[in-house]
N, C-alpha and C. Protein backbone atom coordinates (compact mmCIF):
# COMPACT_ATOMS: atom_id res chain seq x y z
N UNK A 1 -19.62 -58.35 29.58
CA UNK A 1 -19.47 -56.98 29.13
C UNK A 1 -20.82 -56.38 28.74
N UNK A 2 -21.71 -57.15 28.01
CA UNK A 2 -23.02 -56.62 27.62
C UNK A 2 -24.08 -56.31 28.76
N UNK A 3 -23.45 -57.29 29.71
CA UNK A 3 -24.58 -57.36 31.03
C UNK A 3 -24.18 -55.92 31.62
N UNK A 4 -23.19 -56.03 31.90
CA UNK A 4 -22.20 -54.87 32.59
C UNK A 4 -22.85 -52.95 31.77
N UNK A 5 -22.79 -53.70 30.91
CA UNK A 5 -23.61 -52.20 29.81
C UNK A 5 -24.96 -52.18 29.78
N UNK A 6 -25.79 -52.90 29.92
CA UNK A 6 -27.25 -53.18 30.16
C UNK A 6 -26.97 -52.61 31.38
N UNK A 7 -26.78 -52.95 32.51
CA UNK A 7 -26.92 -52.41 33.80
C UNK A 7 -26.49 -51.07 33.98
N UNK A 8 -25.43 -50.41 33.35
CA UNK A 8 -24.82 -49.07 33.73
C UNK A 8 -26.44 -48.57 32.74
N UNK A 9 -26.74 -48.40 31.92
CA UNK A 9 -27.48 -47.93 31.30
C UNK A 9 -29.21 -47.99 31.48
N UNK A 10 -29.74 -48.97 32.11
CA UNK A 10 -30.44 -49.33 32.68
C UNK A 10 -31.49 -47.83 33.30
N UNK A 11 -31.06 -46.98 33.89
CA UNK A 11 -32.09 -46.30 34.59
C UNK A 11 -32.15 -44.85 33.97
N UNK A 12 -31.81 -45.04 32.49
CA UNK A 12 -31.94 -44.22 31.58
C UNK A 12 -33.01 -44.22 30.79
N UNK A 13 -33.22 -45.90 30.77
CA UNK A 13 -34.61 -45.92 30.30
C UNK A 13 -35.59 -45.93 30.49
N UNK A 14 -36.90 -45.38 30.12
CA UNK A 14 -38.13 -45.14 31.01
C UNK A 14 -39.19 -45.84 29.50
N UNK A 15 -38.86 -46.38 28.86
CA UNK A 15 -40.23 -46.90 27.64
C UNK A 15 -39.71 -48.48 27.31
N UNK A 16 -41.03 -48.93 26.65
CA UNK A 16 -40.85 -50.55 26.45
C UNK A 16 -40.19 -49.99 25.54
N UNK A 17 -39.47 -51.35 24.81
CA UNK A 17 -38.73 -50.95 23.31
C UNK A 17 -40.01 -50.98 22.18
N UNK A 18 -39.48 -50.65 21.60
CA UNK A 18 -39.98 -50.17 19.84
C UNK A 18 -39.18 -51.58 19.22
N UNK A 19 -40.63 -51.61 18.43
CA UNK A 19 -40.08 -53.36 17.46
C UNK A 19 -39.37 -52.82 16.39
N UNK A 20 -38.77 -53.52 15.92
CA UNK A 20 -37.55 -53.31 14.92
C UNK A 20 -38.95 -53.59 13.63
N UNK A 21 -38.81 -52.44 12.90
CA UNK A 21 -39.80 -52.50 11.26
C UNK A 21 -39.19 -53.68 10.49
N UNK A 22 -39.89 -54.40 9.63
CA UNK A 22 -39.64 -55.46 9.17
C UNK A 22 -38.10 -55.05 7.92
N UNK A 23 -37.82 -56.18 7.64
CA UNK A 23 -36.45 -56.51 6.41
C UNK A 23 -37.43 -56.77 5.66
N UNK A 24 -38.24 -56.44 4.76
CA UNK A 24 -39.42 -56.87 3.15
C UNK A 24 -38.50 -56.31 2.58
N UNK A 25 -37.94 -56.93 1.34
CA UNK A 25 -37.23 -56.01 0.56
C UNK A 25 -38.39 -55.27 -0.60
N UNK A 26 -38.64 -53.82 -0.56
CA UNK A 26 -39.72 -53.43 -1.33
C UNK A 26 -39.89 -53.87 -3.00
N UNK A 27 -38.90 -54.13 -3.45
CA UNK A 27 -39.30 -54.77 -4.99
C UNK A 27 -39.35 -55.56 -5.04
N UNK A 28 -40.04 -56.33 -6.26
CA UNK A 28 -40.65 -56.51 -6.56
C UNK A 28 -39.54 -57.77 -7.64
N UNK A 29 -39.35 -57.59 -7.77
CA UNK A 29 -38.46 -58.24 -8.88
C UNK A 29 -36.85 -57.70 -8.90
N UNK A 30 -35.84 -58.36 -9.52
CA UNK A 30 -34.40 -57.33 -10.08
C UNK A 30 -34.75 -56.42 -10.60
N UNK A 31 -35.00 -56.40 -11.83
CA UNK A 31 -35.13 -55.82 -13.02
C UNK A 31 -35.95 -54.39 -11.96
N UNK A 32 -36.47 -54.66 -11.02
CA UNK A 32 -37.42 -53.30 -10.63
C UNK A 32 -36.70 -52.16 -9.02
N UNK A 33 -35.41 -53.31 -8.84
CA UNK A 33 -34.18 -52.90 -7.93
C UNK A 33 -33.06 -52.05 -9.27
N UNK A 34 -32.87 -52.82 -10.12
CA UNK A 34 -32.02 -52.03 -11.64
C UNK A 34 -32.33 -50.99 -11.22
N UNK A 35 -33.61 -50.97 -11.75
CA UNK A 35 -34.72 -49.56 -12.06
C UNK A 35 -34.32 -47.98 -11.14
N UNK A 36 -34.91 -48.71 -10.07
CA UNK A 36 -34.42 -47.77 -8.62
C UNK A 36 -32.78 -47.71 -8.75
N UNK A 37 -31.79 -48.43 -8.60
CA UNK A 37 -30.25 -47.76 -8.98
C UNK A 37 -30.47 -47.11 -9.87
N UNK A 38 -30.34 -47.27 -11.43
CA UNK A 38 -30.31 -46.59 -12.76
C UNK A 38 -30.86 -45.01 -12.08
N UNK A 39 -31.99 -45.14 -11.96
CA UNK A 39 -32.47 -43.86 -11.90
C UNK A 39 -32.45 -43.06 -11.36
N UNK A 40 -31.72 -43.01 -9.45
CA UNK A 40 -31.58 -42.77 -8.23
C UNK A 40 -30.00 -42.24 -8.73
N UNK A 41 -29.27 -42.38 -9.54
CA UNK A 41 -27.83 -42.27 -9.74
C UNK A 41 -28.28 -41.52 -10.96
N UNK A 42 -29.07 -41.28 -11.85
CA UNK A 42 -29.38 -40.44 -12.98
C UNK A 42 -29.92 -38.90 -12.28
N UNK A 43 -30.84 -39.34 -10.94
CA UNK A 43 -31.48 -37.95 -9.98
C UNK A 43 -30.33 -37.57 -9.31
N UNK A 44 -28.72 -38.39 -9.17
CA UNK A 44 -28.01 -37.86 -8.27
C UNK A 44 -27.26 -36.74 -9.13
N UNK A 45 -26.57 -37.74 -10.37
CA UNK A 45 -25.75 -36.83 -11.70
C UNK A 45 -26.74 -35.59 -12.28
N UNK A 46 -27.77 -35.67 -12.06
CA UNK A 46 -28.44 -34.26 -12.92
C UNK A 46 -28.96 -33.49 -11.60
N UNK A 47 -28.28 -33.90 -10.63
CA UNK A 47 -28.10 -32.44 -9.50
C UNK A 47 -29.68 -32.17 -8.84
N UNK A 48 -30.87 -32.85 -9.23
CA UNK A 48 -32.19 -32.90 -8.56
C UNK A 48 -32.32 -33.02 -7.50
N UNK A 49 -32.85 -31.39 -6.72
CA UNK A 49 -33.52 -31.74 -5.23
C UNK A 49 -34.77 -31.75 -5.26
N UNK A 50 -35.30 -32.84 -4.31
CA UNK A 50 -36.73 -33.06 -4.22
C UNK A 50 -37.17 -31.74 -3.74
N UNK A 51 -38.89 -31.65 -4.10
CA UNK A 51 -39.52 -30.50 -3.43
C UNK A 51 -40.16 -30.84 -2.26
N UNK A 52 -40.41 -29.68 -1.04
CA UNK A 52 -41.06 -30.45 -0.28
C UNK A 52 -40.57 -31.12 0.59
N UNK A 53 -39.12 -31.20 0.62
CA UNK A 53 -38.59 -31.79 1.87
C UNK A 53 -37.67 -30.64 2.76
N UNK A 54 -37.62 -29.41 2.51
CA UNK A 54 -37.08 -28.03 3.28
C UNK A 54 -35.75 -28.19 3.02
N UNK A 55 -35.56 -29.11 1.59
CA UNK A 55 -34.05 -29.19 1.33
C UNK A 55 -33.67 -27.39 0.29
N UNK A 56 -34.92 -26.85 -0.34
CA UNK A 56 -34.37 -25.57 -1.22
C UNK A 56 -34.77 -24.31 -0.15
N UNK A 57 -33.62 -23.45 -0.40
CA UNK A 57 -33.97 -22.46 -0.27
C UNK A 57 -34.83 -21.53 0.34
N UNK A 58 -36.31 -21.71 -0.37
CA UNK A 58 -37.57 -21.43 -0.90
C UNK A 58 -38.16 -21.55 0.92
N UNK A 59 -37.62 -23.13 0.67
CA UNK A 59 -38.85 -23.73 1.84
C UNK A 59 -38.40 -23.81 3.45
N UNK A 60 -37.00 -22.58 3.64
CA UNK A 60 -36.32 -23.37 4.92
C UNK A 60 -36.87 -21.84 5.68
N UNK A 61 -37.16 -21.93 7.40
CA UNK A 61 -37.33 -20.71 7.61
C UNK A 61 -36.29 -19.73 7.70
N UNK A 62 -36.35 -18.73 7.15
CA UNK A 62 -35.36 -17.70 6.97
C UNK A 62 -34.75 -17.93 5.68
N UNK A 63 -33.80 -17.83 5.65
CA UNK A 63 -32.86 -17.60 4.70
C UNK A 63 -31.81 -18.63 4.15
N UNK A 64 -31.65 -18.91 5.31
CA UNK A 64 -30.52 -19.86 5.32
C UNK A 64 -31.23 -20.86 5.70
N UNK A 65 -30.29 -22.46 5.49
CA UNK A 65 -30.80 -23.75 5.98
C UNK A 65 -30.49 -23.95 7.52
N UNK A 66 -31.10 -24.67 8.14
CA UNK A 66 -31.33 -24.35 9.97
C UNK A 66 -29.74 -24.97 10.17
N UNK A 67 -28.84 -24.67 10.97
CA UNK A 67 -27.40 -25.24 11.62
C UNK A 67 -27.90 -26.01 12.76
N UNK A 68 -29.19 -25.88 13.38
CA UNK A 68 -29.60 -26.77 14.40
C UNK A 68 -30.96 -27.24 14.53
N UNK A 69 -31.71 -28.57 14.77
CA UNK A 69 -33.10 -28.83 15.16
C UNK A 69 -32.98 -29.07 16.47
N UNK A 70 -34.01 -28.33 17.56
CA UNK A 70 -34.20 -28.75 18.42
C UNK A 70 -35.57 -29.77 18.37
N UNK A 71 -34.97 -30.90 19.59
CA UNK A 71 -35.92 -32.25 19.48
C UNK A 71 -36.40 -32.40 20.94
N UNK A 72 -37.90 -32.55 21.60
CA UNK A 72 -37.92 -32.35 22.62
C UNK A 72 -37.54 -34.11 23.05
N UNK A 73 -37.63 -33.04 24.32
CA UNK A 73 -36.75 -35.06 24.78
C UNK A 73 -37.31 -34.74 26.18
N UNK A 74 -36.90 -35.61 26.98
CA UNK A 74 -37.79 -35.63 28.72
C UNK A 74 -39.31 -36.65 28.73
N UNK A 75 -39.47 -36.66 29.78
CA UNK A 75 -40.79 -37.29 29.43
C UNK A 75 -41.90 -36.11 29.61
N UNK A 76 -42.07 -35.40 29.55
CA UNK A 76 -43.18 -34.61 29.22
C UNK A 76 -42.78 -33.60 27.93
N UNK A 77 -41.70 -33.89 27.57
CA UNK A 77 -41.06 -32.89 26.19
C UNK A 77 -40.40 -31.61 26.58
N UNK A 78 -40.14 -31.75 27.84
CA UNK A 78 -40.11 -30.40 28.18
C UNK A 78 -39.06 -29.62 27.94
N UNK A 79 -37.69 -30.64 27.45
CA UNK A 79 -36.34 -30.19 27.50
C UNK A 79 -36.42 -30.35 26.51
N UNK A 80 -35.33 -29.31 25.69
CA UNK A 80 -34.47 -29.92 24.11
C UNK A 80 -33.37 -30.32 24.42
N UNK A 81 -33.22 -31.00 23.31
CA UNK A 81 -31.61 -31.71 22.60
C UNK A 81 -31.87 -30.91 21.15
N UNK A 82 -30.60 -29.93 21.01
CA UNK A 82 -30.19 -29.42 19.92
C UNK A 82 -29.15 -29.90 19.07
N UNK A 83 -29.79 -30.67 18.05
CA UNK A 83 -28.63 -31.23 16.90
C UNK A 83 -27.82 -30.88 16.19
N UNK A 84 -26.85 -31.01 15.72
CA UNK A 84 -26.16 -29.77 15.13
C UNK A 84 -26.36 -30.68 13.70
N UNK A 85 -26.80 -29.40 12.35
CA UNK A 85 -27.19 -29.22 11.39
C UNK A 85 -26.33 -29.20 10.10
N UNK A 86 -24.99 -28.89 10.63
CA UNK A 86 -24.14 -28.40 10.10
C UNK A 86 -24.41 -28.61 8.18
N UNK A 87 -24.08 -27.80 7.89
CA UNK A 87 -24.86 -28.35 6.35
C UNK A 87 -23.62 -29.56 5.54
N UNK A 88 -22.05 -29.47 6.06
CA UNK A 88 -21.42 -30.64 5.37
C UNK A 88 -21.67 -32.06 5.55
N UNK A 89 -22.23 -32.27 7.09
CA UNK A 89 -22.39 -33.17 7.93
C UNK A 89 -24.01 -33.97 7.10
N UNK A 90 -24.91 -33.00 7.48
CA UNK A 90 -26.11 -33.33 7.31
C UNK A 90 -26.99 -32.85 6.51
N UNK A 91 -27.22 -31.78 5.71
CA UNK A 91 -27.56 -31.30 3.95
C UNK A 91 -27.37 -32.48 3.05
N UNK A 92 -26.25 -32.76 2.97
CA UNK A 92 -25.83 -33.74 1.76
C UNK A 92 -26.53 -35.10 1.97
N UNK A 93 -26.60 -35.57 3.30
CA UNK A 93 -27.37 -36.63 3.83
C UNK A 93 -28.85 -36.98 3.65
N UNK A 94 -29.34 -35.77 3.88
CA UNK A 94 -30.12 -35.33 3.69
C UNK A 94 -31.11 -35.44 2.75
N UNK A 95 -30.24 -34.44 1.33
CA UNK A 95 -30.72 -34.56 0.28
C UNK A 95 -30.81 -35.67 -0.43
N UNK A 96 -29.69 -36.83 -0.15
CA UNK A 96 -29.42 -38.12 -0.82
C UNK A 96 -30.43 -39.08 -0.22
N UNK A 97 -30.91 -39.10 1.13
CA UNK A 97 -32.15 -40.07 1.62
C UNK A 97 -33.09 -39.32 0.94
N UNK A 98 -33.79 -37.97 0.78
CA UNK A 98 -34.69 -37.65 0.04
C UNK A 98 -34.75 -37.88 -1.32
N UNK A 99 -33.76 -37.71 -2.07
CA UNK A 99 -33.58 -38.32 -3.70
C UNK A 99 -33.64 -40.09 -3.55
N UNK A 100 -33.62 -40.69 -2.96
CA UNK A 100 -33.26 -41.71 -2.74
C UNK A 100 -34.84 -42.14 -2.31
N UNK A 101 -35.91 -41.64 -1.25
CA UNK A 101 -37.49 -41.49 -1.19
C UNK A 101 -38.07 -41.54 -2.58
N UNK A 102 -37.58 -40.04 -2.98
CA UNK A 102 -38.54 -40.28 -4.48
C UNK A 102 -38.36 -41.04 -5.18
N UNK A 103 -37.30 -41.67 -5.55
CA UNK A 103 -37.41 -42.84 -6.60
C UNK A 103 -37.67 -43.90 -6.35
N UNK A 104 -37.85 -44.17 -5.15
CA UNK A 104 -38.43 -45.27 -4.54
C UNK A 104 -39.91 -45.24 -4.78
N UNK A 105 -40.43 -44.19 -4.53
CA UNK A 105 -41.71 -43.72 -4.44
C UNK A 105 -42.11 -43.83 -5.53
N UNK A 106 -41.24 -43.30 -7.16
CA UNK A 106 -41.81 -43.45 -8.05
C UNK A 106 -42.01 -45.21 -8.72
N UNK A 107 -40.74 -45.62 -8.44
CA UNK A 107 -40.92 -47.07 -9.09
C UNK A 107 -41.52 -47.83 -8.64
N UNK A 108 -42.29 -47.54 -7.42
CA UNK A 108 -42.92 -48.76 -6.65
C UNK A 108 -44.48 -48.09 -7.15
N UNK A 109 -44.81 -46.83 -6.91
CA UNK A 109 -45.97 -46.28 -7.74
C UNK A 109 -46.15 -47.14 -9.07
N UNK A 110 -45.16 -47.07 -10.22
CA UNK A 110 -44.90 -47.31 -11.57
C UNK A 110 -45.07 -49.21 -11.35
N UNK A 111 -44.83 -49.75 -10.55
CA UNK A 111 -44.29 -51.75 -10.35
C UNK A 111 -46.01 -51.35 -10.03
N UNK A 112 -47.02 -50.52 -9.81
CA UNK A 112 -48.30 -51.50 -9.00
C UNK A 112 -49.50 -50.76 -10.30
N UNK A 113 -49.13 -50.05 -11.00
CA UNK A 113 -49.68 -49.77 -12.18
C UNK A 113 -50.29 -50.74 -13.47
């Protein structure tokens, strides 16, 4: 069955593969994994959006948040693939991998201090 799917799929691909990024788990210790929960669930309950990631308002073009990114795709880029944005789908997602960045960002800043 896998062979059978390797082959139907096969002349879709045109690049070597991409290595899989390593499993390091970034802390450092428990006590510095605690840290990152405790606080990542304290940025979720007090409603904090990061700045800087085109998650407010402020920073999206126009008015509203985009309902679609186009991504070029082809091998010279020439075509898009338009994603759909939808804000229930992907906002909330969104914002939670970005809240979820910064506190990472901060405790691992804070663990090399």
């Amino acid at each position: 069955m896998v062979q059978a799917i390797n082959n139907q799929q096969r002349h879709q691909i045109h690049h070597e593969a991409i290595s899989v990024p390593s499993q390091i788990n970034p802390f450092i210790n428990d006590e510095t994994r605690r840290q990152f929960s405790a606080t990542l669930i304290e940025v979720i309950a007090e409603d904090i959006t990061p700045c800087d990631c085109r998650l407010a308002a402020n920073e999206w073009e126009g008015d509203e948040y985009l309902i679609f990114e186009a991504i070029p795709v082809g091998r010279r880029g020439s075509k898009e693939l338009h994603v759909s944005l939808t804000e229930p789908s992907w906002f909330n997602r969104a914002r939670l991998w970005c809240q979820a960045l910064l506190v990472l960002s901060y405790v691992l800043a804070a663990g090399q201090e």
